[in-house]
C-alpha atoms as a PDB file:
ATOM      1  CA  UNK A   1       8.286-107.981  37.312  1.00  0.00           C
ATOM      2  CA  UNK A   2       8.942-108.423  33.607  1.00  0.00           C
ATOM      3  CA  UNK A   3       6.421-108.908  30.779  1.00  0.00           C
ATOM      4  CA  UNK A   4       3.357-109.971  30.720  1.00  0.00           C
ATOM      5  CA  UNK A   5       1.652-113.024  31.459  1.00  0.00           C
ATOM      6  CA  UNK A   6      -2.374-112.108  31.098  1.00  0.00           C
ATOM      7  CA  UNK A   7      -4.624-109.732  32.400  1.00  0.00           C
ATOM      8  CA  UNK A   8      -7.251-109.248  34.871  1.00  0.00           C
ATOM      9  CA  UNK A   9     -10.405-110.110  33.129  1.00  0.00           C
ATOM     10  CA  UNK A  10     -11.615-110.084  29.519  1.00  0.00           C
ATOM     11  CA  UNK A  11     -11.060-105.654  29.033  1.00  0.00           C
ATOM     12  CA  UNK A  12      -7.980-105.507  31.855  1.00  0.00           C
ATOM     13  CA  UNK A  13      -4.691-104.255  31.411  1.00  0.00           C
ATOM     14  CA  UNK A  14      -1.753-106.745  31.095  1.00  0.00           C
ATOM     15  CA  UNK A  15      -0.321-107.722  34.143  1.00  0.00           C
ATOM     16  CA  UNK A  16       3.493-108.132  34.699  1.00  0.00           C
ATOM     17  CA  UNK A  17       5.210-111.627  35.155  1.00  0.00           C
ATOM     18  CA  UNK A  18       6.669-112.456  38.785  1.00  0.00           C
ATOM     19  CA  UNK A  19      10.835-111.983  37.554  1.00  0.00           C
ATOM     20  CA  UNK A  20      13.287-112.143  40.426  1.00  0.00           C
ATOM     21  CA  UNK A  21      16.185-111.642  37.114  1.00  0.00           C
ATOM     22  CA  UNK A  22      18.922-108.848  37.484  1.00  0.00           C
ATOM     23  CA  UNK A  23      18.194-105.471  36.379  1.00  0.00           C
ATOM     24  CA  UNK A  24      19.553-104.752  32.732  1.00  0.00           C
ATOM     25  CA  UNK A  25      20.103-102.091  30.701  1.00  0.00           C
ATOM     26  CA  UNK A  26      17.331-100.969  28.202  1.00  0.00           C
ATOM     27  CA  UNK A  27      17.471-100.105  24.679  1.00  0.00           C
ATOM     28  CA  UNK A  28      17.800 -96.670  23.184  1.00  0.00           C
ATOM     29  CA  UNK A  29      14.362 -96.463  22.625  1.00  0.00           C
ATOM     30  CA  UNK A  30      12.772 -97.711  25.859  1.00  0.00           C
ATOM     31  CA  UNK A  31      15.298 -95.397  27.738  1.00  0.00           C
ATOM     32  CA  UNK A  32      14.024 -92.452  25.985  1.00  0.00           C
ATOM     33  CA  UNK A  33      10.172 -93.833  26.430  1.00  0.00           C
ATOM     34  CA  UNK A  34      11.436 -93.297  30.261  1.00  0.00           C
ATOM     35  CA  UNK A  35      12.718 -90.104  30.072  1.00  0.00           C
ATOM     36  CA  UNK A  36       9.918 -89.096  28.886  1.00  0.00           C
ATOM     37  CA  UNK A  37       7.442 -90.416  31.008  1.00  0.00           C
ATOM     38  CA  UNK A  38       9.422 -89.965  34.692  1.00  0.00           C
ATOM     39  CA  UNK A  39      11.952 -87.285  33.797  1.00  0.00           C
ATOM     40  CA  UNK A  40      15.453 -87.427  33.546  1.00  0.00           C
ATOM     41  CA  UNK A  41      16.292 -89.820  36.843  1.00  0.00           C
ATOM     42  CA  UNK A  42      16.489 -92.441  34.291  1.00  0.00           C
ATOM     43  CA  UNK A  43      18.667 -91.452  31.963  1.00  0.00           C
ATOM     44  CA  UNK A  44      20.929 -93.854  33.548  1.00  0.00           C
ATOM     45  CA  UNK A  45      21.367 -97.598  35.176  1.00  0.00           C
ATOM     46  CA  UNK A  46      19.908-100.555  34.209  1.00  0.00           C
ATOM     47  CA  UNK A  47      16.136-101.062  34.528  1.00  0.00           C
ATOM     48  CA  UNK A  48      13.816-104.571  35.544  1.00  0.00           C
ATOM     49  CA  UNK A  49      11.140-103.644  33.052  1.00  0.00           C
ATOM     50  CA  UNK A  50      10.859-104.813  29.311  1.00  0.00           C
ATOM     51  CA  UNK A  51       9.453-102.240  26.236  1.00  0.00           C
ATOM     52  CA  UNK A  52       5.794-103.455  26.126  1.00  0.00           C
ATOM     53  CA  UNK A  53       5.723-102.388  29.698  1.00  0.00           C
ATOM     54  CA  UNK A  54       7.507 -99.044  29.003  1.00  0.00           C
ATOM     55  CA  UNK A  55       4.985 -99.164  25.779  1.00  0.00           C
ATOM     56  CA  UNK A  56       1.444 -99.248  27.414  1.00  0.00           C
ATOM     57  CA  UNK A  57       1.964 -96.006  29.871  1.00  0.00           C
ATOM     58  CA  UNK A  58       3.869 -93.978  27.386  1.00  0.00           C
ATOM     59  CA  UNK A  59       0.847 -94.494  24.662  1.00  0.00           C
ATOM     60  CA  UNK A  60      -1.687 -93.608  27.426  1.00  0.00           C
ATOM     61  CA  UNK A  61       0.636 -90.838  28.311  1.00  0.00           C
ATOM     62  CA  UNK A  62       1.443 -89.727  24.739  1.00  0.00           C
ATOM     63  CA  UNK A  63      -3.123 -90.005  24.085  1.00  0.00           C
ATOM     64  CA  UNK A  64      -3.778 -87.793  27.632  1.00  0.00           C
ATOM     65  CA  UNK A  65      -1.327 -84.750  26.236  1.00  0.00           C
ATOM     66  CA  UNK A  66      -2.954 -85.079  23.387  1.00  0.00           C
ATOM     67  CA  UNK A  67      -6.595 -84.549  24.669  1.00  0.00           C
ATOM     68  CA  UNK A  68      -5.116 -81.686  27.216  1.00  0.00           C
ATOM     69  CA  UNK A  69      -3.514 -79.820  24.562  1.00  0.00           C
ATOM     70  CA  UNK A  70      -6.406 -79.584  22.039  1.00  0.00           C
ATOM     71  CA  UNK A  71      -9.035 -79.148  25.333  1.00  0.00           C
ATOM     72  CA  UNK A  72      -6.631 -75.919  26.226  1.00  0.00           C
ATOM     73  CA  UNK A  73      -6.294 -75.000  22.199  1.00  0.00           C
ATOM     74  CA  UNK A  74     -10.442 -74.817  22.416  1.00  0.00           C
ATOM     75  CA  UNK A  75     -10.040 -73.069  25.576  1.00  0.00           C
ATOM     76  CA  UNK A  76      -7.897 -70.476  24.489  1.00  0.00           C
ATOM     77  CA  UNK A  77      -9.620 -69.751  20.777  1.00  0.00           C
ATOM     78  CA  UNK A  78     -13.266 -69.711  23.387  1.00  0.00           C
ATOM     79  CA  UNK A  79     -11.458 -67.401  25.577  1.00  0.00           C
ATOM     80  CA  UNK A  80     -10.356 -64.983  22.351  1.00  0.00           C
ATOM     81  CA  UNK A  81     -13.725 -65.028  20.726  1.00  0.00           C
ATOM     82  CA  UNK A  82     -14.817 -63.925  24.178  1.00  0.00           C
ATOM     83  CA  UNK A  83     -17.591 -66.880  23.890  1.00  0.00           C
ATOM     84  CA  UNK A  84     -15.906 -68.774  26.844  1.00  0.00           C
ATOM     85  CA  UNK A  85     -18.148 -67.594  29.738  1.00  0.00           C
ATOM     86  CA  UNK A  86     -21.585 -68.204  27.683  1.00  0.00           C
ATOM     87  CA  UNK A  87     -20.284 -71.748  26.708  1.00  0.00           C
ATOM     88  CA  UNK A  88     -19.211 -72.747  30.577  1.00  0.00           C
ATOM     89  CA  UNK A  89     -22.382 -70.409  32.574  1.00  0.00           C
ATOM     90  CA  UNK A  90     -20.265 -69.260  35.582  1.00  0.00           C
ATOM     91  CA  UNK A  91     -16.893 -69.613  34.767  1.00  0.00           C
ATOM     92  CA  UNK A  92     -14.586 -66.372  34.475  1.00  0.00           C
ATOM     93  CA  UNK A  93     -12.503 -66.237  31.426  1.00  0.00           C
END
């Protein structure tokens, strides 16, 4: 699978494009996209996947620790002001 060719329906994610081509290896950039993403077990070797498709999970990746890490900033400042358990009723802090 290699690019894209369409999605399922009008709001679906792109789908990949049936490629039976040889693995090759990726740019800098897309290599470091994958490191990211799945850890170091790709630091190396050639890969059968292009940069939009290395693109779309490591934006939705990159927006998710986003969200986490300012949900567990407001956590933690809750937690300080000792307002946490009146915000969440039941919850220990």
């Amino acid at each position: 699978m290699r690019g894209h060719c369409g999605s399922q329906g009008f709001f679906g994610k792109p789908l990949p494009c049936p490629d039976n081509g040889l693995a090759e290896e990726p740019t800098q950039d897309v290599r470091d996209k994958l490191i990211s993403i799945c850890g170091d077990k790709w630091a190396q070797g050639p890969i059968c996947c292009l940069d939009e498709q290395v693109d779309t999970p490591f934006r939705c990746f990159e927006r998710f620790k986003l969200m986490f890490s300012s949900a567990r900033r407001n956590e933690v400042q809750l937690q300080e002001r000792g307002s946490f358990h009146r915000v969440l009723p039941g919850v220990q802090g």
